[in-house]
PDB file of N, CA and C in Angstrom:
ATOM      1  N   UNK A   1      71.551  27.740  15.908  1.00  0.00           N
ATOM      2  CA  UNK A   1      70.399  27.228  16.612  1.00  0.00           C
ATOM      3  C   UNK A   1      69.158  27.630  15.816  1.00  0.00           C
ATOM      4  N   UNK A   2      68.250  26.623  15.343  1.00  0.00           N
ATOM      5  CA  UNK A   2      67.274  27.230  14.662  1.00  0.00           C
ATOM      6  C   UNK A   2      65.881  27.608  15.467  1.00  0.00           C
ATOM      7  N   UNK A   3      65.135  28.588  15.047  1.00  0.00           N
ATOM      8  CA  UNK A   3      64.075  28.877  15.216  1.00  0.00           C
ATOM      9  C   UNK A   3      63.317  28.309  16.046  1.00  0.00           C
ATOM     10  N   UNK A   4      62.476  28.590  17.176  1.00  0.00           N
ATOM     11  CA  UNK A   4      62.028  27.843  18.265  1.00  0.00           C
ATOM     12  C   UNK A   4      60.296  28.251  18.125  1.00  0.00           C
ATOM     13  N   UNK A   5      59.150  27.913  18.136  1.00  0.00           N
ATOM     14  CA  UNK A   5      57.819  29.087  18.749  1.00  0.00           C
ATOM     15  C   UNK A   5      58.158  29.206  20.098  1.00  0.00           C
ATOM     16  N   UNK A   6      57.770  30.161  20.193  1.00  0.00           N
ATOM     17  CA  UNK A   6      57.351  30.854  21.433  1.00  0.00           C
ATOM     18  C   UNK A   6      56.396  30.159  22.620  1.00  0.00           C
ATOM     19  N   UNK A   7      56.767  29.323  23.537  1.00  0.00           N
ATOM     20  CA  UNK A   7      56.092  28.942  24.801  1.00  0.00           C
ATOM     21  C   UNK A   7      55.561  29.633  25.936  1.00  0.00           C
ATOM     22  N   UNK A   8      54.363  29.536  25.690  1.00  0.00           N
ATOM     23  CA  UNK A   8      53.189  29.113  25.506  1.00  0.00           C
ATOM     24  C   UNK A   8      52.936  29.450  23.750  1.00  0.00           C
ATOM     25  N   UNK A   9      52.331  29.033  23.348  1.00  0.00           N
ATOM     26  CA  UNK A   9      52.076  29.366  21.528  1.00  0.00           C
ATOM     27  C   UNK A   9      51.749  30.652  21.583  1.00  0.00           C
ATOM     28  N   UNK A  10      52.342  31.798  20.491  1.00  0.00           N
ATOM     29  CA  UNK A  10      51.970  33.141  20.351  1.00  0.00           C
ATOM     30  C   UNK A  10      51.488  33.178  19.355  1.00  0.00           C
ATOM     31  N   UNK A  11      50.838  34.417  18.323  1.00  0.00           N
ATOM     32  CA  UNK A  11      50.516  34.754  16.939  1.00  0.00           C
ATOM     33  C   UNK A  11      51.470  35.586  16.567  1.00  0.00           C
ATOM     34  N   UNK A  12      51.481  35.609  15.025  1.00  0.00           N
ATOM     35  CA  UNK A  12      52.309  36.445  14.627  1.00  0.00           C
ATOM     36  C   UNK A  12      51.513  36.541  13.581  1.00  0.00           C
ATOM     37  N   UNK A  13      50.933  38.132  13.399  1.00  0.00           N
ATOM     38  CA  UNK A  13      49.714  38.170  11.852  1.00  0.00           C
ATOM     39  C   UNK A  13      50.650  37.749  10.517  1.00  0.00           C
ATOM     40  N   UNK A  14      51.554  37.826  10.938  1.00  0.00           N
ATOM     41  CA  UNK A  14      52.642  38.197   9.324  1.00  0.00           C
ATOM     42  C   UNK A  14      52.751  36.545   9.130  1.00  0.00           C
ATOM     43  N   UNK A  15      53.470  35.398   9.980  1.00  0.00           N
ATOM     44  CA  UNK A  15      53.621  33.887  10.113  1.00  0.00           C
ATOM     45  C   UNK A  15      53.060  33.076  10.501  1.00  0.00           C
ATOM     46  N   UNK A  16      51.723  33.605  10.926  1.00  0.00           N
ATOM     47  CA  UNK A  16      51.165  32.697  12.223  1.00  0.00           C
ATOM     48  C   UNK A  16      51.279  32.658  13.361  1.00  0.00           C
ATOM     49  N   UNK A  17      52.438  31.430  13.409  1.00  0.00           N
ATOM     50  CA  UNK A  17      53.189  31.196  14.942  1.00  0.00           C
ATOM     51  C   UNK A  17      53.853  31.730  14.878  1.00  0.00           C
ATOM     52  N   UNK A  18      53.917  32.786  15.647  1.00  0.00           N
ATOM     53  CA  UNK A  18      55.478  33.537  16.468  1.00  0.00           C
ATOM     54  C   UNK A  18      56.774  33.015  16.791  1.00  0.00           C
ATOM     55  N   UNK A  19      57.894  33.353  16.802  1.00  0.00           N
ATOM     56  CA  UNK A  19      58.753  32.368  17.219  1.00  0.00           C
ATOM     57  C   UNK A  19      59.958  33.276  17.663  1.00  0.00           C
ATOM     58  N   UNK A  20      61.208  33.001  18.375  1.00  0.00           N
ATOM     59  CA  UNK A  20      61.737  33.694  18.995  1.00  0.00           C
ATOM     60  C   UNK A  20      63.018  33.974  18.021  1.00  0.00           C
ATOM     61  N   UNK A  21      63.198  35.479  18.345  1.00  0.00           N
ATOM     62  CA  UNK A  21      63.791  36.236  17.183  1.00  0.00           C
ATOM     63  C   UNK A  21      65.620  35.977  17.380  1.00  0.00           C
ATOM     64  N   UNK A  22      65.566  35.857  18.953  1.00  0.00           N
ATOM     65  CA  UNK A  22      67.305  35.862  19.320  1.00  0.00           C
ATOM     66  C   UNK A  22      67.582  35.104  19.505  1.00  0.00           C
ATOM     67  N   UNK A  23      69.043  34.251  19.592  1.00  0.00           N
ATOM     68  CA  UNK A  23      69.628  33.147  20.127  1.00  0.00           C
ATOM     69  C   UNK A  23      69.455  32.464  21.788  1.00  0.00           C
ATOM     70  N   UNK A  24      69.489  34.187  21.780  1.00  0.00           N
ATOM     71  CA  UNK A  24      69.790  34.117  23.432  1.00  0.00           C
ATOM     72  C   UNK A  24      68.168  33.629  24.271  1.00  0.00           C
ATOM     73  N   UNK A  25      67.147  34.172  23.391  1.00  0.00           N
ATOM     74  CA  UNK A  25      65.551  33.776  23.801  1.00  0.00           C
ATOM     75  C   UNK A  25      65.083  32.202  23.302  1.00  0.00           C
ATOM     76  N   UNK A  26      65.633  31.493  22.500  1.00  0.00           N
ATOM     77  CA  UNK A  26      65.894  30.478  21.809  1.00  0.00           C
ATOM     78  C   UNK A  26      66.117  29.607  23.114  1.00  0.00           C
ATOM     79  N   UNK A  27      67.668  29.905  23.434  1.00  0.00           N
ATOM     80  CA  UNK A  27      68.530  29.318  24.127  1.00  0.00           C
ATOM     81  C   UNK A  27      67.668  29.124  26.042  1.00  0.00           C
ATOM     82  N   UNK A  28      67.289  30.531  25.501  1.00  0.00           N
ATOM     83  CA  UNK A  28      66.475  30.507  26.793  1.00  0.00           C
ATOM     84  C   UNK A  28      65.513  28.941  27.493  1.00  0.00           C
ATOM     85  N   UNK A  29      64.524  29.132  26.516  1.00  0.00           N
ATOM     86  CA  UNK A  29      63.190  28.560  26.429  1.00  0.00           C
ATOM     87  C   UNK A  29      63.625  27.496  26.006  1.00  0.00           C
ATOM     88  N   UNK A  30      64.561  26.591  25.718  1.00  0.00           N
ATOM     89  CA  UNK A  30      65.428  25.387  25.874  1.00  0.00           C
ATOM     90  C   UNK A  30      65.928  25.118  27.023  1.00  0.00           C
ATOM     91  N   UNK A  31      66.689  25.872  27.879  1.00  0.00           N
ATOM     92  CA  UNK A  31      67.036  25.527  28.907  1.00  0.00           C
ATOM     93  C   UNK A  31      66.208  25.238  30.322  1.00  0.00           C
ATOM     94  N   UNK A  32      64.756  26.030  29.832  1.00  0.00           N
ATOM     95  CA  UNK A  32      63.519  26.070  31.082  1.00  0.00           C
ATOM     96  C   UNK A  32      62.835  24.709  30.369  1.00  0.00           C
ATOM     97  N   UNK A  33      62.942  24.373  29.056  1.00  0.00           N
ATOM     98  CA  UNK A  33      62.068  23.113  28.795  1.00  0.00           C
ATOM     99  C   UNK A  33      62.657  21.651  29.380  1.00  0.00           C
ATOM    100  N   UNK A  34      64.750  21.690  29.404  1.00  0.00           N
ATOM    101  CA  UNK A  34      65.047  20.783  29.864  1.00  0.00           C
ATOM    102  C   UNK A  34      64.950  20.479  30.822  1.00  0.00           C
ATOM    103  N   UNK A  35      65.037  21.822  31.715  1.00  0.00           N
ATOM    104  CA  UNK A  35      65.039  21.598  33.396  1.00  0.00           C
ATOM    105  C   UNK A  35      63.507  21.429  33.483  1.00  0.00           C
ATOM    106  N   UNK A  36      62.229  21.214  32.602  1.00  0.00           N
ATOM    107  CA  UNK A  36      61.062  20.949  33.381  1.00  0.00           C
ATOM    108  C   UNK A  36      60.570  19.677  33.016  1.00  0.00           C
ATOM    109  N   UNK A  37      61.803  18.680  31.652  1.00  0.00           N
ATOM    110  CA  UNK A  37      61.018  18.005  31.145  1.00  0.00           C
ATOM    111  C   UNK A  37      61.856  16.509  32.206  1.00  0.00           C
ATOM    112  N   UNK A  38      60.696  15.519  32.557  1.00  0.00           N
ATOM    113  CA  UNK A  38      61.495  14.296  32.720  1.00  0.00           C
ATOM    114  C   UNK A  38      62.089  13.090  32.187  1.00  0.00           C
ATOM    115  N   UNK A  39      63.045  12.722  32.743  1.00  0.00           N
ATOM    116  CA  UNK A  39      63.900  12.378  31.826  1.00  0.00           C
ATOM    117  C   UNK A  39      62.767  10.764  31.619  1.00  0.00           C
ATOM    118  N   UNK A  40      63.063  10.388  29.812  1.00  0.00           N
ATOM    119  CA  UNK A  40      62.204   9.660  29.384  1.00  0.00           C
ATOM    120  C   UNK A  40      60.717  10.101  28.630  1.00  0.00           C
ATOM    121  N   UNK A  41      60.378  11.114  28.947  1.00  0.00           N
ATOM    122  CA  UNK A  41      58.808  12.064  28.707  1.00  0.00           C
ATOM    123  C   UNK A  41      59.695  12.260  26.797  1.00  0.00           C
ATOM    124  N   UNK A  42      60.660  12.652  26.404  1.00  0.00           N
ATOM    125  CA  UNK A  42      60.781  12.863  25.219  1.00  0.00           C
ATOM    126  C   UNK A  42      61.265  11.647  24.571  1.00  0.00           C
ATOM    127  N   UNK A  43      61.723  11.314  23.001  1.00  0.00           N
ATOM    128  CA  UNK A  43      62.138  10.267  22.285  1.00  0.00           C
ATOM    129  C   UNK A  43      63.445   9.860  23.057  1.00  0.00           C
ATOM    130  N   UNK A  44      64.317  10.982  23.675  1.00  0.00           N
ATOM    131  CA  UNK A  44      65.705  10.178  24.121  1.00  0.00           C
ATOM    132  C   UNK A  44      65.777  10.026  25.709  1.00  0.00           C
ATOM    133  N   UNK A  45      65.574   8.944  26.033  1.00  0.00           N
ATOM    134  CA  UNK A  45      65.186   8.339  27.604  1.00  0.00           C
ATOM    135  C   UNK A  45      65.878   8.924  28.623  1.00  0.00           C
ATOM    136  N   UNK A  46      67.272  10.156  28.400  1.00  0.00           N
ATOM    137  CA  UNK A  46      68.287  10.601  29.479  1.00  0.00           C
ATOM    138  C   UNK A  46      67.385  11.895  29.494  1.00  0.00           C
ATOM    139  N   UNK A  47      67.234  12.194  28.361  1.00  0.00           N
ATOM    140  CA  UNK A  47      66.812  13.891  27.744  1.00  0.00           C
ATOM    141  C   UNK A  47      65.999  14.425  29.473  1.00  0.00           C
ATOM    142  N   UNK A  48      66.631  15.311  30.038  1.00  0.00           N
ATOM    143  CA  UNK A  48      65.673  16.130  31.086  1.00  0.00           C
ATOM    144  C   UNK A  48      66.443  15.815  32.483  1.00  0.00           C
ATOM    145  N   UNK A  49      66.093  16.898  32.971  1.00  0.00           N
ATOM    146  CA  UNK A  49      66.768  17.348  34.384  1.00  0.00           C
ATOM    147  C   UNK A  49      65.422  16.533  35.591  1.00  0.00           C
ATOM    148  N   UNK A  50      64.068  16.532  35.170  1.00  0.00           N
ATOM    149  CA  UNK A  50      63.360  16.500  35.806  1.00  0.00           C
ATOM    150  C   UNK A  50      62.740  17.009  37.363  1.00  0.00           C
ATOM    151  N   UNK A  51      63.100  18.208  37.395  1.00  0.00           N
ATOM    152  CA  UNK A  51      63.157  19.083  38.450  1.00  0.00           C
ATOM    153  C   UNK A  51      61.758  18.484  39.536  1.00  0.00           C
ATOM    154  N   UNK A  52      60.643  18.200  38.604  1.00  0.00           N
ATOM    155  CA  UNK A  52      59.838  17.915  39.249  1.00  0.00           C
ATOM    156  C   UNK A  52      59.364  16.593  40.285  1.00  0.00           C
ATOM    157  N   UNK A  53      60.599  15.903  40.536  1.00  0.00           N
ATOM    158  CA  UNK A  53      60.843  14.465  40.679  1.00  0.00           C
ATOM    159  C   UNK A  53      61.293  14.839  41.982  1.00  0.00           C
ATOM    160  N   UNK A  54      61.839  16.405  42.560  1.00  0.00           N
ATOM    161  CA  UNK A  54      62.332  16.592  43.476  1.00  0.00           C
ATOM    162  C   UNK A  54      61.361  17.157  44.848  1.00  0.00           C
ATOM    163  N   UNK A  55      60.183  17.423  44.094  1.00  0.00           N
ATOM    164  CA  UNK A  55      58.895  18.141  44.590  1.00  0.00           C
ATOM    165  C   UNK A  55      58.811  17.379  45.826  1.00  0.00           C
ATOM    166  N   UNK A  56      58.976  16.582  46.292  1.00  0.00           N
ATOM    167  CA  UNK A  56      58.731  16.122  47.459  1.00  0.00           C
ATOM    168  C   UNK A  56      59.688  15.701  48.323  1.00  0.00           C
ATOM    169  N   UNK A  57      60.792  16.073  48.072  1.00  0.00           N
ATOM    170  CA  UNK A  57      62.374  15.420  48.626  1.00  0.00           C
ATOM    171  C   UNK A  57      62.347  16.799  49.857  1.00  0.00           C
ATOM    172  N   UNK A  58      63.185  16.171  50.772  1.00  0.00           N
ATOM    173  CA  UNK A  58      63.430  17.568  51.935  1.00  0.00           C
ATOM    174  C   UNK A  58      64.671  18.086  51.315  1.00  0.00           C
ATOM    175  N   UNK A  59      64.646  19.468  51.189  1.00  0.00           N
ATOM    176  CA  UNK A  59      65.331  20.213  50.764  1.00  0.00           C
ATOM    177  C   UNK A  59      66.959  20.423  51.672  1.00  0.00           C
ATOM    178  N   UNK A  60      67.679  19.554  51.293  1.00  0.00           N
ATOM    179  CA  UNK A  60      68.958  19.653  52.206  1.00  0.00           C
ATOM    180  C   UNK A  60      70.128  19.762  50.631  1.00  0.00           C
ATOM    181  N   UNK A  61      71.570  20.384  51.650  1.00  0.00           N
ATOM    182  CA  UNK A  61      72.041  20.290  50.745  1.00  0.00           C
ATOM    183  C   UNK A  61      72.473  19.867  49.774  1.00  0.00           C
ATOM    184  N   UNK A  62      72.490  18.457  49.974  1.00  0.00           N
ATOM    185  CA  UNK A  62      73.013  16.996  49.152  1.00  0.00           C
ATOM    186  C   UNK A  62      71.685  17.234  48.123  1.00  0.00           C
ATOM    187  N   UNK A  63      70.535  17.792  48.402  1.00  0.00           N
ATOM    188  CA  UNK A  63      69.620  17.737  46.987  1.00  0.00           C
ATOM    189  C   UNK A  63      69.999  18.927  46.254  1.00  0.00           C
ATOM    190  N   UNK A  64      70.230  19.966  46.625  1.00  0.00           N
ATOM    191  CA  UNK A  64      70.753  21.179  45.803  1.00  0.00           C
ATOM    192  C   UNK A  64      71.557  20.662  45.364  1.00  0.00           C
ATOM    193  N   UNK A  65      72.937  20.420  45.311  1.00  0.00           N
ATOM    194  CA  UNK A  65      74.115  19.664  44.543  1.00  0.00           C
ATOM    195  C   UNK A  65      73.355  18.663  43.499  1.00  0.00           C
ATOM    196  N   UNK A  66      72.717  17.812  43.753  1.00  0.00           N
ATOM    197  CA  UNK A  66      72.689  16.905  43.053  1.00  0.00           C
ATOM    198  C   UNK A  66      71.671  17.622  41.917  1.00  0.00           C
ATOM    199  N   UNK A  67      70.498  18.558  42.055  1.00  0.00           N
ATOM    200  CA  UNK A  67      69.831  19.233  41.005  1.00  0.00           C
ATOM    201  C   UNK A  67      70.964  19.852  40.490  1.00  0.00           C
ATOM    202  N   UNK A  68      71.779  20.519  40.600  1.00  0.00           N
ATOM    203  CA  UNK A  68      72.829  21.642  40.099  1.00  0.00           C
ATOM    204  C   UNK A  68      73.597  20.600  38.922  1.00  0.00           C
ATOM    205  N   UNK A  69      74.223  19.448  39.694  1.00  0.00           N
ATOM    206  CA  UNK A  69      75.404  18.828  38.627  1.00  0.00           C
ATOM    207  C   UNK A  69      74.482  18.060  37.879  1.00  0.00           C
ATOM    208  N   UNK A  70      73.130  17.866  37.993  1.00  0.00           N
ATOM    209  CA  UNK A  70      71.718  17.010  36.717  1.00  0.00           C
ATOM    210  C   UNK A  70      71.999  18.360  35.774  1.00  0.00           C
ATOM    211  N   UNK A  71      71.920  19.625  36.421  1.00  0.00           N
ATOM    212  CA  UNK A  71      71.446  20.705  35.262  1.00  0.00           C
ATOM    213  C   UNK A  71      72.910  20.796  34.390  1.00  0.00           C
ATOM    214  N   UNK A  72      73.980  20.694  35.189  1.00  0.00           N
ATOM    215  CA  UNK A  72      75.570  21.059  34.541  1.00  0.00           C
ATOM    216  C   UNK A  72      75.868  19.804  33.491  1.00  0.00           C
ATOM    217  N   UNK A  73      75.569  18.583  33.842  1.00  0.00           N
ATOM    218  CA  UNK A  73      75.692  17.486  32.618  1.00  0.00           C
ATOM    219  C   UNK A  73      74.569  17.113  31.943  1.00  0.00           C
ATOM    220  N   UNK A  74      73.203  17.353  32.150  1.00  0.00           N
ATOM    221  CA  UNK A  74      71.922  17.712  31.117  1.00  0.00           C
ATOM    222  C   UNK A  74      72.576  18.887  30.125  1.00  0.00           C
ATOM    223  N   UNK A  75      73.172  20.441  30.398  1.00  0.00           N
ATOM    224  CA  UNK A  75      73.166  21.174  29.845  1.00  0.00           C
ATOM    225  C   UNK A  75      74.890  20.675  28.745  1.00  0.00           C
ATOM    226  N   UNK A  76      75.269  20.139  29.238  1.00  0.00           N
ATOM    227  CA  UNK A  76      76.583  19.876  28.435  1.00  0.00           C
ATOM    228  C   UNK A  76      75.950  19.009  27.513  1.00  0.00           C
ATOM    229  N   UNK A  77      75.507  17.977  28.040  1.00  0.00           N
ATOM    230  CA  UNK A  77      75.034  17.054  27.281  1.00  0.00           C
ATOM    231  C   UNK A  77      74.434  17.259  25.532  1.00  0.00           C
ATOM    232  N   UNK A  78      73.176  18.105  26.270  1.00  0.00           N
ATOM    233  CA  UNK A  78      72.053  18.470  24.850  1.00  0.00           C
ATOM    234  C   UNK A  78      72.341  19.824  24.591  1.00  0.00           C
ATOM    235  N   UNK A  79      72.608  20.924  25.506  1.00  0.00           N
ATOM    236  CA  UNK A  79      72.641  22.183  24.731  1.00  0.00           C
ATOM    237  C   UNK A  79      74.230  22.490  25.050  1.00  0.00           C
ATOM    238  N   UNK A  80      74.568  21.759  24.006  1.00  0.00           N
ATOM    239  CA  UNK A  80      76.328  22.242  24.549  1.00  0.00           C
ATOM    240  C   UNK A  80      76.750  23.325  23.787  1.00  0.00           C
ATOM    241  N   UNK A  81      75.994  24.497  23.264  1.00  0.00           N
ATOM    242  CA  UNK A  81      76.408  25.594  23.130  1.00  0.00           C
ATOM    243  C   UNK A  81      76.217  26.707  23.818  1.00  0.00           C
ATOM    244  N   UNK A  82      75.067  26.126  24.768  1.00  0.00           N
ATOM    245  CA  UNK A  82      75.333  27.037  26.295  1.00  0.00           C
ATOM    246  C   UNK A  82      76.237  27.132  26.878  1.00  0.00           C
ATOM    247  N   UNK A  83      76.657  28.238  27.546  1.00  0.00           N
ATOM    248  CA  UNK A  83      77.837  28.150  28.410  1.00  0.00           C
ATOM    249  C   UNK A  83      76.967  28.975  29.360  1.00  0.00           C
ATOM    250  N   UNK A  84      76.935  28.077  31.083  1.00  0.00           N
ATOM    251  CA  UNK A  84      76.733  28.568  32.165  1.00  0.00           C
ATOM    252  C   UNK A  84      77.943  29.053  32.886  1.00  0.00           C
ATOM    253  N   UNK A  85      77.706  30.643  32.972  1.00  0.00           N
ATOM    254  CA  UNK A  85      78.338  31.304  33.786  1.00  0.00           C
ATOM    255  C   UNK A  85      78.707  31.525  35.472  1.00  0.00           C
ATOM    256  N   UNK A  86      77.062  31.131  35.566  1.00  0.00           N
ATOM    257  CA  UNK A  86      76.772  31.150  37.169  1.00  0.00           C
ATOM    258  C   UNK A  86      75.236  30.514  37.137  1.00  0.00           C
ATOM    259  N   UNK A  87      75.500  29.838  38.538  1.00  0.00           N
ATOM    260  CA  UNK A  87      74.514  28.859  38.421  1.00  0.00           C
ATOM    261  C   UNK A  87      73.722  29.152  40.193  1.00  0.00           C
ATOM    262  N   UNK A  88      72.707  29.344  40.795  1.00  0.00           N
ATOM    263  CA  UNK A  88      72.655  29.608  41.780  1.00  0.00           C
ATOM    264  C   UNK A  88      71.338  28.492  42.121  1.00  0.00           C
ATOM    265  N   UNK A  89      71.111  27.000  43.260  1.00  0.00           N
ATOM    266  CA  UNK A  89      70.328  26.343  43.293  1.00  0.00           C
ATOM    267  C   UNK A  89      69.588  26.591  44.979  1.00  0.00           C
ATOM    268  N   UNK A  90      68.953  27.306  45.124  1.00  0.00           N
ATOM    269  CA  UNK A  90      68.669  27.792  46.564  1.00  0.00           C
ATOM    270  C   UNK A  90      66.975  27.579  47.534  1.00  0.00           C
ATOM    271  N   UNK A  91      67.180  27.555  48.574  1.00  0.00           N
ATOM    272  CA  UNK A  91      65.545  27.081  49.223  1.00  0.00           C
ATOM    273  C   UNK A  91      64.801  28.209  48.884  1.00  0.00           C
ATOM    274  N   UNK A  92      63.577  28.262  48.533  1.00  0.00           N
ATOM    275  CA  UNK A  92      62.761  30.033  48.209  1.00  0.00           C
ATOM    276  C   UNK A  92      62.290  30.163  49.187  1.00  0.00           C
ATOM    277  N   UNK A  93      62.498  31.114  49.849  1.00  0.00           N
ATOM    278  CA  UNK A  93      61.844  32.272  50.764  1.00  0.00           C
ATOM    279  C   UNK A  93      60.384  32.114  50.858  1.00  0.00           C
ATOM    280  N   UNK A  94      59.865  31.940  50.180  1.00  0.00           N
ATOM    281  CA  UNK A  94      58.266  31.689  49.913  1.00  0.00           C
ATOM    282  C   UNK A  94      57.671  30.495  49.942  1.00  0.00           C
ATOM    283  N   UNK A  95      58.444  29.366  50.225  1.00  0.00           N
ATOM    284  CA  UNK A  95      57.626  28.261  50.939  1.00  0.00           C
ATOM    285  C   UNK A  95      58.749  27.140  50.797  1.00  0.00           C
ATOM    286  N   UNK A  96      58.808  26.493  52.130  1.00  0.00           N
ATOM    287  CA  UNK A  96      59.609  25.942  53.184  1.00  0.00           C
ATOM    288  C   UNK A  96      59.890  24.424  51.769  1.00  0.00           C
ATOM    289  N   UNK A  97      59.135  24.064  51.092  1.00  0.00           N
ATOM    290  CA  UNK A  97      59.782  23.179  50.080  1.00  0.00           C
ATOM    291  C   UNK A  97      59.637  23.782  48.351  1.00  0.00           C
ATOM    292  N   UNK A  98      60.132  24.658  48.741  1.00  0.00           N
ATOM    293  CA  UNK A  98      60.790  25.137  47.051  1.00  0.00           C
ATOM    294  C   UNK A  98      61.928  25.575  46.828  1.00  0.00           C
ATOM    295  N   UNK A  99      62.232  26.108  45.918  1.00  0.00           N
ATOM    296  CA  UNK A  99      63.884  26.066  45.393  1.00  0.00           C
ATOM    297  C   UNK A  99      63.444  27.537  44.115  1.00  0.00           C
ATOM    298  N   UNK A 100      64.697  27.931  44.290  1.00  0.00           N
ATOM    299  CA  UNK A 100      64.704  28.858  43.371  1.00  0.00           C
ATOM    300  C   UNK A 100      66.005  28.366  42.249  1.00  0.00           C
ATOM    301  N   UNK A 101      65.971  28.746  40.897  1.00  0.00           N
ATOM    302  CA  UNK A 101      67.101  28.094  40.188  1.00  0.00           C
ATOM    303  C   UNK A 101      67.200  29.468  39.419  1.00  0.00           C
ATOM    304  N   UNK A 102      68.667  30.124  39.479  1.00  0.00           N
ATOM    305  CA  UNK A 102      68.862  31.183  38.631  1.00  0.00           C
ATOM    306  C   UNK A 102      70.125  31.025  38.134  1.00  0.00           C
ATOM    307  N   UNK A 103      70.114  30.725  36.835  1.00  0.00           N
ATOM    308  CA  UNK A 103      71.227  30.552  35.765  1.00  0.00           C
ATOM    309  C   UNK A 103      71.571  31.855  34.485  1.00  0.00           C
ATOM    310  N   UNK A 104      72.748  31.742  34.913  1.00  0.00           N
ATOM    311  CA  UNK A 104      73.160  33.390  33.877  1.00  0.00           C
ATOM    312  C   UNK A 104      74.095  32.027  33.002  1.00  0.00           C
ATOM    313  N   UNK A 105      73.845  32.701  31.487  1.00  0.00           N
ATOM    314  CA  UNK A 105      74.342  32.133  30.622  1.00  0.00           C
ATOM    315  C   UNK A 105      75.214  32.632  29.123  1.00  0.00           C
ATOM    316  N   UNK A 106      75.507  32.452  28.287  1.00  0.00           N
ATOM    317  CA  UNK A 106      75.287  32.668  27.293  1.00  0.00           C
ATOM    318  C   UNK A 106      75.530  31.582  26.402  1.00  0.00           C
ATOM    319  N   UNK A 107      75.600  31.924  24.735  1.00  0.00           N
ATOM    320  CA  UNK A 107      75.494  30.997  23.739  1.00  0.00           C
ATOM    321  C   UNK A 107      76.624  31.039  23.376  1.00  0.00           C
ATOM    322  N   UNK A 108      77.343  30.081  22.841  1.00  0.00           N
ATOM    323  CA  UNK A 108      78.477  30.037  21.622  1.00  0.00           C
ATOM    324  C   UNK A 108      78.353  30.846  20.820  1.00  0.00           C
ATOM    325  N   UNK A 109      78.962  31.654  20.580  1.00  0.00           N
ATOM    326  CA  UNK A 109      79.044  32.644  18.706  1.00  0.00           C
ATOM    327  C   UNK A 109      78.397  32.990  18.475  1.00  0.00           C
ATOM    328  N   UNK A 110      77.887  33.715  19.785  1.00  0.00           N
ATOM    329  CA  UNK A 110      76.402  34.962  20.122  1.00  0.00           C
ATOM    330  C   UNK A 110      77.284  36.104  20.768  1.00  0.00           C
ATOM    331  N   UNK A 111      78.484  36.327  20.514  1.00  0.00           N
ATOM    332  CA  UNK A 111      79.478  37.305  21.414  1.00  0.00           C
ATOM    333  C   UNK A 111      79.478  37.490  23.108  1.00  0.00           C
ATOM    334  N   UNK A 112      79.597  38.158  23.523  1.00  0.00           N
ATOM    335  CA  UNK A 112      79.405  37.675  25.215  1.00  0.00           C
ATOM    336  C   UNK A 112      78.539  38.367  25.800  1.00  0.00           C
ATOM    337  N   UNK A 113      77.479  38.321  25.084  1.00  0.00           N
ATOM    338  CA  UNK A 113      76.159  38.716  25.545  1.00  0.00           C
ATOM    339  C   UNK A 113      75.443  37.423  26.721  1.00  0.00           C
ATOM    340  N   UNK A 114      75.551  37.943  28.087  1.00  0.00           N
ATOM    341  CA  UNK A 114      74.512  37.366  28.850  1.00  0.00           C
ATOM    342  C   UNK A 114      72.743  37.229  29.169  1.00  0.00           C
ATOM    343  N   UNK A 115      72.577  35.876  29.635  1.00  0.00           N
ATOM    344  CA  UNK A 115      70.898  36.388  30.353  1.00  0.00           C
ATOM    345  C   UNK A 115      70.733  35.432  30.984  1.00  0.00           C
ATOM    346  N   UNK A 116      69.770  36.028  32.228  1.00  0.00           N
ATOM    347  CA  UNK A 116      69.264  34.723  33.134  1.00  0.00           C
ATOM    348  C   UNK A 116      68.074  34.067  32.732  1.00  0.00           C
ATOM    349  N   UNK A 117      67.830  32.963  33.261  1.00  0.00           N
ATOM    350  CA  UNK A 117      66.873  32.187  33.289  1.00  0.00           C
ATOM    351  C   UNK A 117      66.341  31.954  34.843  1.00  0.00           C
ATOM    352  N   UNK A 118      65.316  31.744  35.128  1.00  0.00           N
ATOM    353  CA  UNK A 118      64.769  31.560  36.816  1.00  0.00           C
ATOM    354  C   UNK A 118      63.985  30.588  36.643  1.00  0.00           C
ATOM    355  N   UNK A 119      63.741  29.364  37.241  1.00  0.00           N
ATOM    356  CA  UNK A 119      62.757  28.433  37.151  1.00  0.00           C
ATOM    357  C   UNK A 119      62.446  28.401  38.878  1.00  0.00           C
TER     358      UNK A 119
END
């Protein structure tokens, strides 16, 4: 996986742009860009989970499922060297139409080093 900058843009005095040193932070900040980008917003018209398309849907279970299996065949799809371990799509505690998304993951032929992601 090559080299990503750092989102939001960082400095780095030595390169300039900063950019993320591990696979696993790489892998990261890929997986929060797919789940925020909509699908069509990039060159390939499927590309994106579009989480934000859901912002106004009533939060029942048939919409959790259906965000969960967008994120499970988005993530096969484009980052198929992720492997999701556990995937958790839930209402947030903190206001009656939001969702919490917490995905533990790791990379292909990064050894079995885990990390979550939270959107």
């Amino acid at each position: 996986m090559p080299s990503a900058p750092i989102i939001p843009i960082a400095t780095d005095p030595r390169y300039g742009v900063a950019s993320h040193t591990s696979i696993l932070d790489n892998a990261k900040q890929n997986l929060k860009m797919l789940i925020l980008t909509n699908p069509g917003e990039r060159i390939d018209p499927n590309y994106g989970v579009g989480i934000k398309r859901f912002l106004f849907e009533n939060i029942t279970d048939s919409t959790l499922d259906t965000i969960s299996n967008t994120i499970f065949s988005q993530v096969a799809r484009y980052l198929s060297s992720v492997r999701i371990s556990k995937m958790t799509v839930q209402p947030s505690n903190l206001s009656e139409n939001g969702i919490i998304i917490n995905i533990t993951f790791s990379v292909a032929g990064s050894g079995t080093t885990t990390t979550t992601v939270s959107v």
